[in-house]
PDB file of N, CA and C in Angstrom:
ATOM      1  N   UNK A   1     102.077 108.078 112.181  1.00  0.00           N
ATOM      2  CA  UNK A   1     101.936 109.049 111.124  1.00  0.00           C
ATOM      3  C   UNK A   1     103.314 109.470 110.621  1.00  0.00           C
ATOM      4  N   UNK A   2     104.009 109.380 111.288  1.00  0.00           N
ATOM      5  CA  UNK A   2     105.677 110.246 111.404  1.00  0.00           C
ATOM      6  C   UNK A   2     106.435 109.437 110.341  1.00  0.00           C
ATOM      7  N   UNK A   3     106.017 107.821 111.158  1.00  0.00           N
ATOM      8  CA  UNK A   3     106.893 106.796 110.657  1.00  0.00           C
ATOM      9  C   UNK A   3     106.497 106.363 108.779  1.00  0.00           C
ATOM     10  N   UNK A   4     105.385 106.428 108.679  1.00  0.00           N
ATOM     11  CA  UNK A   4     104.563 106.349 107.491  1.00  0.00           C
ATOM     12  C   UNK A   4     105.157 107.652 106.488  1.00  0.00           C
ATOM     13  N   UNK A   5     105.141 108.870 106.883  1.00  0.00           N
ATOM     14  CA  UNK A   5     105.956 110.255 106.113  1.00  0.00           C
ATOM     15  C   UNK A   5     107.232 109.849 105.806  1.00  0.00           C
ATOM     16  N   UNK A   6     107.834 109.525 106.547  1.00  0.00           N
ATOM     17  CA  UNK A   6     109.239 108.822 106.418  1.00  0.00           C
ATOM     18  C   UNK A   6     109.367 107.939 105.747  1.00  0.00           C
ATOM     19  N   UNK A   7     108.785 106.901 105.479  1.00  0.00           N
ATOM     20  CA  UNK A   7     108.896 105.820 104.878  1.00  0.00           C
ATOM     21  C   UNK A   7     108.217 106.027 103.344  1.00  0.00           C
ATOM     22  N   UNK A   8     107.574 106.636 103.354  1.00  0.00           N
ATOM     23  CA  UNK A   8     107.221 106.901 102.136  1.00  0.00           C
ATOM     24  C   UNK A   8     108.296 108.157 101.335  1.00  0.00           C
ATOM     25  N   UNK A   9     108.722 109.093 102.344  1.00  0.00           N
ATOM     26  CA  UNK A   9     110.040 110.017 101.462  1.00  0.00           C
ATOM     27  C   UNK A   9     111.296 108.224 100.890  1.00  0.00           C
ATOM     28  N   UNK A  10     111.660 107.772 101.830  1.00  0.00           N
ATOM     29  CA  UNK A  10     112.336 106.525 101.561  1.00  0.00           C
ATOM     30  C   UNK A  10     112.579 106.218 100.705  1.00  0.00           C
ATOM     31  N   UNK A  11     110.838 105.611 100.034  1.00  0.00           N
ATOM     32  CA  UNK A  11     110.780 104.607  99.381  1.00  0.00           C
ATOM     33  C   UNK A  11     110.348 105.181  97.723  1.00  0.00           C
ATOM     34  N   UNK A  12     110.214 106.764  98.113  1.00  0.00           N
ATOM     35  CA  UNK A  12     109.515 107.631  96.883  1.00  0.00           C
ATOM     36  C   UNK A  12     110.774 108.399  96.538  1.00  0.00           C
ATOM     37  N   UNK A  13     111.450 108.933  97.542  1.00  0.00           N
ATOM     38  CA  UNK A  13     112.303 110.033  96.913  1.00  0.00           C
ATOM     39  C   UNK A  13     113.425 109.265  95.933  1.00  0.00           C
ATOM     40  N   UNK A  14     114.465 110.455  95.620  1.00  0.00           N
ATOM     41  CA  UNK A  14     115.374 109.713  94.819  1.00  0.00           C
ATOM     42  C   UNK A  14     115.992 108.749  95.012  1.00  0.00           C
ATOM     43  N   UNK A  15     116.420 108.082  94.728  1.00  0.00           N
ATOM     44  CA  UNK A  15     117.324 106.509  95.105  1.00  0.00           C
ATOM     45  C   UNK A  15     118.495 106.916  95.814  1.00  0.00           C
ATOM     46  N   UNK A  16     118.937 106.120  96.345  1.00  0.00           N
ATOM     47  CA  UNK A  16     120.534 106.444  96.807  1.00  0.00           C
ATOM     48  C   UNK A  16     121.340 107.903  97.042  1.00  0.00           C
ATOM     49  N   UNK A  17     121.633 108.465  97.944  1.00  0.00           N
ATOM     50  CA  UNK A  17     122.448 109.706  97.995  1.00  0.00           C
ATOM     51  C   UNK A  17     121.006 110.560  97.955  1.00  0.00           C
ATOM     52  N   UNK A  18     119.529 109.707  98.756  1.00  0.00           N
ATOM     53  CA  UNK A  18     118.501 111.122  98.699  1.00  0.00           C
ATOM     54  C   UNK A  18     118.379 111.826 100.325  1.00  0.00           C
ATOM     55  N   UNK A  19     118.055 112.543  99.910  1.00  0.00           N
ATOM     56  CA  UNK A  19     118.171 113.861 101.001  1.00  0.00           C
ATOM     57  C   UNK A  19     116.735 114.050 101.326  1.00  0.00           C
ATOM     58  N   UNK A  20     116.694 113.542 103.071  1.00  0.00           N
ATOM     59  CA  UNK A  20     115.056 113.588 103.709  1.00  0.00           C
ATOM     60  C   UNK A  20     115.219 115.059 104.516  1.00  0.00           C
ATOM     61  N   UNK A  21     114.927 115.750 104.469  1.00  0.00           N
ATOM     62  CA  UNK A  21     114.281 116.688 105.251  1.00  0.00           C
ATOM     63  C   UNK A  21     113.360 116.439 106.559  1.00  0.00           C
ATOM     64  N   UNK A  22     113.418 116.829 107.338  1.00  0.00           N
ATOM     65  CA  UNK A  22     112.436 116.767 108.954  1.00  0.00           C
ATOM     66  C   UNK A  22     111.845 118.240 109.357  1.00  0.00           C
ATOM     67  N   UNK A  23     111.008 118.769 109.454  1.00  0.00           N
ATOM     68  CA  UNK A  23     110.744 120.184 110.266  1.00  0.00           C
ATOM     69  C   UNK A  23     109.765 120.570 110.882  1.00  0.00           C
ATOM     70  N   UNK A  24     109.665 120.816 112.593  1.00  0.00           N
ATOM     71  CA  UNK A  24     108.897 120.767 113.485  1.00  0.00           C
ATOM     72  C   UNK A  24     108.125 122.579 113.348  1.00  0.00           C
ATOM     73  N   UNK A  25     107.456 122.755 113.637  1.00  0.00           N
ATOM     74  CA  UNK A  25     107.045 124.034 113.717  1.00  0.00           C
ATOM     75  C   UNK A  25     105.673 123.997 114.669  1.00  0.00           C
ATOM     76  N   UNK A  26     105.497 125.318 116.049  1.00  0.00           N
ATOM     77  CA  UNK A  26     104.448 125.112 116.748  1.00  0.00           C
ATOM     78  C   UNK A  26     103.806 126.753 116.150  1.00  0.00           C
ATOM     79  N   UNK A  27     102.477 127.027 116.985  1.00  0.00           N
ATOM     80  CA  UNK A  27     101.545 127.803 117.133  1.00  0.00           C
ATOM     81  C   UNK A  27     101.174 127.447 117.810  1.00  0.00           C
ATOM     82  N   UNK A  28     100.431 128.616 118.927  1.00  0.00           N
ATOM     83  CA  UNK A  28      99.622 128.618 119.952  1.00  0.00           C
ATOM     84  C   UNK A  28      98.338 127.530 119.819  1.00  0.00           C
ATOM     85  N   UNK A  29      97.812 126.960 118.608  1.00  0.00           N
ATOM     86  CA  UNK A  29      96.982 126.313 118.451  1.00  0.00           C
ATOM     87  C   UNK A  29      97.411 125.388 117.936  1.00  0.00           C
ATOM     88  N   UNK A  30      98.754 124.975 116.831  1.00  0.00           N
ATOM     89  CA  UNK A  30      98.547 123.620 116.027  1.00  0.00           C
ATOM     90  C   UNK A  30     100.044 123.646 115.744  1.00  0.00           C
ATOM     91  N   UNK A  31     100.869 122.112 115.908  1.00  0.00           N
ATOM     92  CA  UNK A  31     101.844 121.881 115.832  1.00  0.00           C
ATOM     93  C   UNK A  31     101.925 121.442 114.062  1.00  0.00           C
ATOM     94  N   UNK A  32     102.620 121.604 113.516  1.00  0.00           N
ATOM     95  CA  UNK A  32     103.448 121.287 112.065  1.00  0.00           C
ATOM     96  C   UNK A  32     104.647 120.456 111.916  1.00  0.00           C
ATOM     97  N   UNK A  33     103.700 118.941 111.237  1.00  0.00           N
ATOM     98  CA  UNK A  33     105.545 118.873 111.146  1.00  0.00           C
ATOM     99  C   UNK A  33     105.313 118.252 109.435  1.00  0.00           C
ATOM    100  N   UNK A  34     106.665 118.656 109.159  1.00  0.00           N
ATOM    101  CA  UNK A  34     106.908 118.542 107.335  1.00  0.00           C
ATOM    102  C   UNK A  34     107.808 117.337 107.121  1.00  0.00           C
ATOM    103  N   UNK A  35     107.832 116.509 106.201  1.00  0.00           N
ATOM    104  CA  UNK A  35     108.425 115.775 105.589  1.00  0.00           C
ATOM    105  C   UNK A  35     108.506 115.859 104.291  1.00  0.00           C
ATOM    106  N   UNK A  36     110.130 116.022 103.684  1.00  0.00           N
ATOM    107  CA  UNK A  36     110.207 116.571 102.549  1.00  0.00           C
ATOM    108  C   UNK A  36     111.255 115.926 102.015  1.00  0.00           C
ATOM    109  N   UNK A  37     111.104 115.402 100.773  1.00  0.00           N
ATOM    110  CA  UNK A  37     112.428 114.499  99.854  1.00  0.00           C
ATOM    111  C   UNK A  37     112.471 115.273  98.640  1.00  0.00           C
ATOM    112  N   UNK A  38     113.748 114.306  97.995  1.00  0.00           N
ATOM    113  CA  UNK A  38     114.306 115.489  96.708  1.00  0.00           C
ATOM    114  C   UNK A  38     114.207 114.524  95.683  1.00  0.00           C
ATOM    115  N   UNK A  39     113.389 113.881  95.611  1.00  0.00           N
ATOM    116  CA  UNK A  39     112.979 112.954  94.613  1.00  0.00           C
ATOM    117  C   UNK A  39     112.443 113.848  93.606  1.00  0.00           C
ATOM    118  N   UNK A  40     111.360 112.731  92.282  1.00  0.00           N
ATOM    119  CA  UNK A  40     111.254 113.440  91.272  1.00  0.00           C
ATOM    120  C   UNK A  40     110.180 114.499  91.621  1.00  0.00           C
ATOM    121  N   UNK A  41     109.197 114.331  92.615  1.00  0.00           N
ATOM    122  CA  UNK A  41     108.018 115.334  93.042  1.00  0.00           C
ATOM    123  C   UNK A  41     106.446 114.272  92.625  1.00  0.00           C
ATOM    124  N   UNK A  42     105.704 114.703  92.626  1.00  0.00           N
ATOM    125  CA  UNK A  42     104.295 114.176  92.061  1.00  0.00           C
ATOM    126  C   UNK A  42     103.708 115.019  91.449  1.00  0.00           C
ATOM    127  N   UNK A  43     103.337 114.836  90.111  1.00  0.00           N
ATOM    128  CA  UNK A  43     102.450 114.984  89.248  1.00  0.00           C
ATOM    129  C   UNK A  43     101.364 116.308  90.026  1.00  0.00           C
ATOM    130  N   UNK A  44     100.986 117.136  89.314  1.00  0.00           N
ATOM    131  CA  UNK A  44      99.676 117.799  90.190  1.00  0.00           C
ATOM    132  C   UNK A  44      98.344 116.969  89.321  1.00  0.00           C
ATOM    133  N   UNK A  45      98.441 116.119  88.840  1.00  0.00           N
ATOM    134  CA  UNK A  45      97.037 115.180  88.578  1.00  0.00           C
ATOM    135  C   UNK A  45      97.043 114.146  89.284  1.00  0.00           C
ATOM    136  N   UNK A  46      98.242 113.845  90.049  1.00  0.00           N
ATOM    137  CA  UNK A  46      97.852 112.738  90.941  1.00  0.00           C
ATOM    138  C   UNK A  46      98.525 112.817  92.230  1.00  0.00           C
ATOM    139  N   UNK A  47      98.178 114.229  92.968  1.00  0.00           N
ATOM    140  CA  UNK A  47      98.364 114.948  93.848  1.00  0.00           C
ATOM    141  C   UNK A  47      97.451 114.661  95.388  1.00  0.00           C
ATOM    142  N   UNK A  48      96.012 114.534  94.962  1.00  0.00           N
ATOM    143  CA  UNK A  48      95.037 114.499  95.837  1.00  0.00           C
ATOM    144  C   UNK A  48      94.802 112.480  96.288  1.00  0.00           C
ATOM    145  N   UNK A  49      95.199 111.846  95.061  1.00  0.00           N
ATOM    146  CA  UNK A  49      95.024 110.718  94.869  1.00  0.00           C
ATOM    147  C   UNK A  49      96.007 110.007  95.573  1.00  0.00           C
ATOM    148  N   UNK A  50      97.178 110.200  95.498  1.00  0.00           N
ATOM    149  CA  UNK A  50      98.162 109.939  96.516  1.00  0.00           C
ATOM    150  C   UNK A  50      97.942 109.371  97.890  1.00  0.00           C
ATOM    151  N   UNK A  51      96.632 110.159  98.613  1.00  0.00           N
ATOM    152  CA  UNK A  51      96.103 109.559  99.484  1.00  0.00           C
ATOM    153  C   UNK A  51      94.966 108.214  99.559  1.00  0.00           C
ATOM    154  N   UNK A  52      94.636 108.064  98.637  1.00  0.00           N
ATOM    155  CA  UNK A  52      93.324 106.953  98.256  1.00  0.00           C
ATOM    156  C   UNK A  52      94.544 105.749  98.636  1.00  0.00           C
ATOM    157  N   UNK A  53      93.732 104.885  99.614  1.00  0.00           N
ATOM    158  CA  UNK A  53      93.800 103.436  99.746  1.00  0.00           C
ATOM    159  C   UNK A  53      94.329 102.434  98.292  1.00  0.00           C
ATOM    160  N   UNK A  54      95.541 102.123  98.761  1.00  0.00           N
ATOM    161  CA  UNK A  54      96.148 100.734  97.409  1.00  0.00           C
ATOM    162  C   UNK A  54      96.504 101.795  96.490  1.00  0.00           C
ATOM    163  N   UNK A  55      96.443 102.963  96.251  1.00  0.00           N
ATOM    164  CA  UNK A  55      96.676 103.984  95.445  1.00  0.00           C
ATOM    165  C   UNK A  55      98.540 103.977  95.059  1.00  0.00           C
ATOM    166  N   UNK A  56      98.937 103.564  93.945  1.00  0.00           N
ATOM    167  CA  UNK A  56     100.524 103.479  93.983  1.00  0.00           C
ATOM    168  C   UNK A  56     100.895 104.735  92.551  1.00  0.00           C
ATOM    169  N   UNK A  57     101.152 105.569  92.912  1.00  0.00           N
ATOM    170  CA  UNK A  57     101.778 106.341  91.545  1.00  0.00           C
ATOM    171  C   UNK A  57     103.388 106.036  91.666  1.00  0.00           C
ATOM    172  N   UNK A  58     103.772 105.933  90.195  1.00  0.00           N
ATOM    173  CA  UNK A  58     104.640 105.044  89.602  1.00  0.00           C
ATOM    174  C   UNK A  58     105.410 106.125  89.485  1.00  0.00           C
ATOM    175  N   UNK A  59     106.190 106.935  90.254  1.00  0.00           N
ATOM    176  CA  UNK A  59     106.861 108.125  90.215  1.00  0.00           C
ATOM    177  C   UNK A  59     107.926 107.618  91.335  1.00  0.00           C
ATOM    178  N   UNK A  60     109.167 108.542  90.763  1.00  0.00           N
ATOM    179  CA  UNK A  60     110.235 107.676  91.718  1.00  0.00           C
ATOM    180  C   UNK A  60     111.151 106.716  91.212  1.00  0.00           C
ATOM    181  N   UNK A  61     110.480 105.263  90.690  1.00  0.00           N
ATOM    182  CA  UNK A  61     110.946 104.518  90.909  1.00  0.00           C
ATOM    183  C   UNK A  61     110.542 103.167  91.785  1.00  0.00           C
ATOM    184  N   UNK A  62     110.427 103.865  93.040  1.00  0.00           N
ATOM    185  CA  UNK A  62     109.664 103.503  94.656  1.00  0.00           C
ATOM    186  C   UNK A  62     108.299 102.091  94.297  1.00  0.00           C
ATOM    187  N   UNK A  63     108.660 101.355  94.735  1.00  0.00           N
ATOM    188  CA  UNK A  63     107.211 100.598  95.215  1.00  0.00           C
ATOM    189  C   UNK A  63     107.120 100.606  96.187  1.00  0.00           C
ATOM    190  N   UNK A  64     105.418 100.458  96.424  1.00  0.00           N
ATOM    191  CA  UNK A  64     104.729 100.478  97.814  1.00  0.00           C
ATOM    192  C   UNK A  64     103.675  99.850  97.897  1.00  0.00           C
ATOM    193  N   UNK A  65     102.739  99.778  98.974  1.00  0.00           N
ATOM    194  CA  UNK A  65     101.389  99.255  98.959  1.00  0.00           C
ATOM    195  C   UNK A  65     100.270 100.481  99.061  1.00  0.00           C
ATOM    196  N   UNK A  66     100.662 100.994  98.766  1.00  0.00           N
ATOM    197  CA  UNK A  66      99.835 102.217  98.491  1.00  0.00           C
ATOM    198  C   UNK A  66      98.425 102.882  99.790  1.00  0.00           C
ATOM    199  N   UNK A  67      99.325 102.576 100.832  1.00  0.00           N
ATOM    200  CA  UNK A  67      98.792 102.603 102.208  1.00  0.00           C
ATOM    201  C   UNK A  67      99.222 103.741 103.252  1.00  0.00           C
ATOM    202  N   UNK A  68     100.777 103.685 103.070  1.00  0.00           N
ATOM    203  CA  UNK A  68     101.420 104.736 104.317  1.00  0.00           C
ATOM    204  C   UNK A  68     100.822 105.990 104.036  1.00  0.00           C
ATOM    205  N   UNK A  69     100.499 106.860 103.257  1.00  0.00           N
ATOM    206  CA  UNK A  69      99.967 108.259 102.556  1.00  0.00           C
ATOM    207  C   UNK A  69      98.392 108.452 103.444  1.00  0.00           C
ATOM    208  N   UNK A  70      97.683 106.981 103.106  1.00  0.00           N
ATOM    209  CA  UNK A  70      96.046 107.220 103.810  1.00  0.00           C
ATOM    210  C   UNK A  70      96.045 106.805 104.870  1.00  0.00           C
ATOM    211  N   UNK A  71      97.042 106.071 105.741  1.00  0.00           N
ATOM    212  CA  UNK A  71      97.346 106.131 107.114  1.00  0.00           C
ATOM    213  C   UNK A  71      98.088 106.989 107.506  1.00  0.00           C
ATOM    214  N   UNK A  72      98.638 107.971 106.875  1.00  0.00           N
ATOM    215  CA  UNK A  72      99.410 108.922 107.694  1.00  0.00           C
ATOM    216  C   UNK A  72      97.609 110.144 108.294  1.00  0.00           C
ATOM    217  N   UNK A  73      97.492 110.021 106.559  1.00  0.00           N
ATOM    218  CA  UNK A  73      96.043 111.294 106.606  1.00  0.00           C
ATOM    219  C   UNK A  73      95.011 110.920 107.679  1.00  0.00           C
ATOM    220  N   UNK A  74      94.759 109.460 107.608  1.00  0.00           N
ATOM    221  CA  UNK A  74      93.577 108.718 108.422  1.00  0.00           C
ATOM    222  C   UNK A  74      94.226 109.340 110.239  1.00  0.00           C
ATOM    223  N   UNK A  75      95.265 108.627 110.714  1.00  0.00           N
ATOM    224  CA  UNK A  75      95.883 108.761 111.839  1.00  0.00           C
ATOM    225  C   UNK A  75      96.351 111.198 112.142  1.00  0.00           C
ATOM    226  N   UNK A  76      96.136 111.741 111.319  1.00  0.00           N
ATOM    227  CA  UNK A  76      95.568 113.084 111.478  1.00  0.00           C
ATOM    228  C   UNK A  76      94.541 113.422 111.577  1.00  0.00           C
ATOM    229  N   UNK A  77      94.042 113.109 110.586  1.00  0.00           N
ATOM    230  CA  UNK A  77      92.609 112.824 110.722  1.00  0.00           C
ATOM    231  C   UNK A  77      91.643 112.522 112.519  1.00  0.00           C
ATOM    232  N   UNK A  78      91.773 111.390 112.727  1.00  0.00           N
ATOM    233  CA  UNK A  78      91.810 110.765 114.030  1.00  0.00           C
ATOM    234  C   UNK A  78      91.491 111.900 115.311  1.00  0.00           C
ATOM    235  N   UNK A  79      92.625 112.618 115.155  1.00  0.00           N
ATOM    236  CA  UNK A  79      93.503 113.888 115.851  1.00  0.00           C
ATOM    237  C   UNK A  79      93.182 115.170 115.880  1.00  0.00           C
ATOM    238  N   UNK A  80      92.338 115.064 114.649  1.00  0.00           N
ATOM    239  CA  UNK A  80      91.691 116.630 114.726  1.00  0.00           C
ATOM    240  C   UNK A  80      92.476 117.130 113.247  1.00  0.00           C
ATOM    241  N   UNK A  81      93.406 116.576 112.907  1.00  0.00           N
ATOM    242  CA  UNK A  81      94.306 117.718 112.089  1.00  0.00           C
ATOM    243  C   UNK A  81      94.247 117.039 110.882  1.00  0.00           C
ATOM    244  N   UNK A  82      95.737 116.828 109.933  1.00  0.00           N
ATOM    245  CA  UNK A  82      94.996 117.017 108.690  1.00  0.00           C
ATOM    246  C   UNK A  82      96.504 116.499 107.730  1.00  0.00           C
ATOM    247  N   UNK A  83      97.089 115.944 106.825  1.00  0.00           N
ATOM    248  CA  UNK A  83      98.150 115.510 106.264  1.00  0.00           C
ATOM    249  C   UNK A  83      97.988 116.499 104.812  1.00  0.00           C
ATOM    250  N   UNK A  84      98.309 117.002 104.297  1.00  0.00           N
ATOM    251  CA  UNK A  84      98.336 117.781 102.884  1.00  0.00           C
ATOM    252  C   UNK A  84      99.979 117.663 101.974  1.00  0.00           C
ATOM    253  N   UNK A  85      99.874 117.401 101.160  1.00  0.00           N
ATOM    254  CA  UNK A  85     100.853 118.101  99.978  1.00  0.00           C
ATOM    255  C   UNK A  85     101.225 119.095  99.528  1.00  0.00           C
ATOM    256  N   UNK A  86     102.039 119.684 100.229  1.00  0.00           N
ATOM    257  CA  UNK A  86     102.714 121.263 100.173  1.00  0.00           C
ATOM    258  C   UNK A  86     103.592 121.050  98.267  1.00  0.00           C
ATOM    259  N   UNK A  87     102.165 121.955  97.364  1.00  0.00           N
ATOM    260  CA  UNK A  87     102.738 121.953  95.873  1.00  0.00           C
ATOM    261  C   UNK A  87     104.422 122.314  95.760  1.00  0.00           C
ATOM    262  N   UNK A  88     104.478 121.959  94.486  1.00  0.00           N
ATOM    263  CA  UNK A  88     106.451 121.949  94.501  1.00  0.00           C
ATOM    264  C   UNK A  88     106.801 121.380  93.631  1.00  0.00           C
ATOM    265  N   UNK A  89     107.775 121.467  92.958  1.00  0.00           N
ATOM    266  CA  UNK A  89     108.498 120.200  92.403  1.00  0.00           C
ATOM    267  C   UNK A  89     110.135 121.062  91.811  1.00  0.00           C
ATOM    268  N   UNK A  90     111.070 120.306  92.477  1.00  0.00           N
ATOM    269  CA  UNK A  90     111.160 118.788  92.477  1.00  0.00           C
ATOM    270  C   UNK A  90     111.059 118.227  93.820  1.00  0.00           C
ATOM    271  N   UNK A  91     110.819 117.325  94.093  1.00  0.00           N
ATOM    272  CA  UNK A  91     110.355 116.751  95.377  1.00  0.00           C
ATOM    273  C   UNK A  91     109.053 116.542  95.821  1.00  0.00           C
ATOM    274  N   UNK A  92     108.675 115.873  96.962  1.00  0.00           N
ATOM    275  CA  UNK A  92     107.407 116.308  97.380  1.00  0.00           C
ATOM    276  C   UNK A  92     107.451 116.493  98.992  1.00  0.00           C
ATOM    277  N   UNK A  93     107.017 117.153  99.652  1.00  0.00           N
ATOM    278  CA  UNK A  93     106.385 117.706 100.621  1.00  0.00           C
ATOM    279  C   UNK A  93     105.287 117.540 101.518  1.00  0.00           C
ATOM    280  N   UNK A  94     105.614 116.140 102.419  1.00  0.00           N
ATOM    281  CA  UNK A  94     103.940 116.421 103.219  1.00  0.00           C
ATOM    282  C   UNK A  94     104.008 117.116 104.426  1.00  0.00           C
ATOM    283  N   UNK A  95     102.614 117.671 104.795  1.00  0.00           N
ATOM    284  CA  UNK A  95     102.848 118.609 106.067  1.00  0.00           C
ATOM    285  C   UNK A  95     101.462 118.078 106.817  1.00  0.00           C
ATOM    286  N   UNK A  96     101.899 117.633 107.806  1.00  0.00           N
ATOM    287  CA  UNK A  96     100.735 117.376 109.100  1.00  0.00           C
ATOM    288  C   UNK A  96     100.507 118.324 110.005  1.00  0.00           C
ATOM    289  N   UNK A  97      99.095 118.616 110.138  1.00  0.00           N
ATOM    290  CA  UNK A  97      99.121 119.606 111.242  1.00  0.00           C
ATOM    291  C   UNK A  97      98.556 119.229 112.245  1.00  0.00           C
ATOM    292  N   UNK A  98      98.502 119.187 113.324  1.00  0.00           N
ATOM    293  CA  UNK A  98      97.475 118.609 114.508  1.00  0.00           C
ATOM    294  C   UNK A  98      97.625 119.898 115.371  1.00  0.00           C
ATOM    295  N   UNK A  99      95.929 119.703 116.149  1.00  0.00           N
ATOM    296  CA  UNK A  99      95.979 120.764 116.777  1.00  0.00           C
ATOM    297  C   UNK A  99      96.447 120.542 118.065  1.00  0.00           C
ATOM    298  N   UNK A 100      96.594 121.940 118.797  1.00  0.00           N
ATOM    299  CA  UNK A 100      97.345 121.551 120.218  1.00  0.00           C
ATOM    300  C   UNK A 100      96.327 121.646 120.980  1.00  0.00           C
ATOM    301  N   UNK A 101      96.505 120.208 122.288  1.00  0.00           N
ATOM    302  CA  UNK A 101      95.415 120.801 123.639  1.00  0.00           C
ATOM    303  C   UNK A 101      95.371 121.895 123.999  1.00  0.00           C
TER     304      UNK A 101
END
């Protein structure tokens, strides 16, 4: 899931000289962790879609196979927890939450 957030700030955020963000955060119930680039951001119409399978928005620059986004969500998913798009721009923002044993 980690590696997939990452790779998609990579391959989405700004080109060259971009700036990835990492940030862990717990609660008594559910760990957080954020992945955040300073790219151009995503669209809020193609916000939710981002996650759909083969799904590629043409933002960035970035190509992909339009996979790491619904395997990050799928592999939270899995887990109990949950991958979302923390709104914003410029950049974009994903935040996984899983819950704790």
């Amino acid at each position: 899931m980690l590696a997939s957030l990452l790779d998609n700030a990579m391959i989405h955020g700004a080109p060259r000289d971009s700036e990835i963000a990492v940030a862990m955060d717990f609660t008594a119930k559910a760990a957080s962790l954020g992945v955040e680039d300073d790219g151009p951001g995503i669209p809020t119409d193609l916000r939710e879609r981002v996650f759909d399978r083969v799904f590629c928005a043409e933002v960035g620059g970035g190509t992909g196979c339009g996979l790491g986004l619904a395997i990050a969500r799928d592999a939270a998913l899995a887990h109990g927890g949950t991958v979302r798009l923390v709104p914003g721009m410029p950049g974009a923002r994903f935040e996984a939450i899983l819950p704790l044993a």
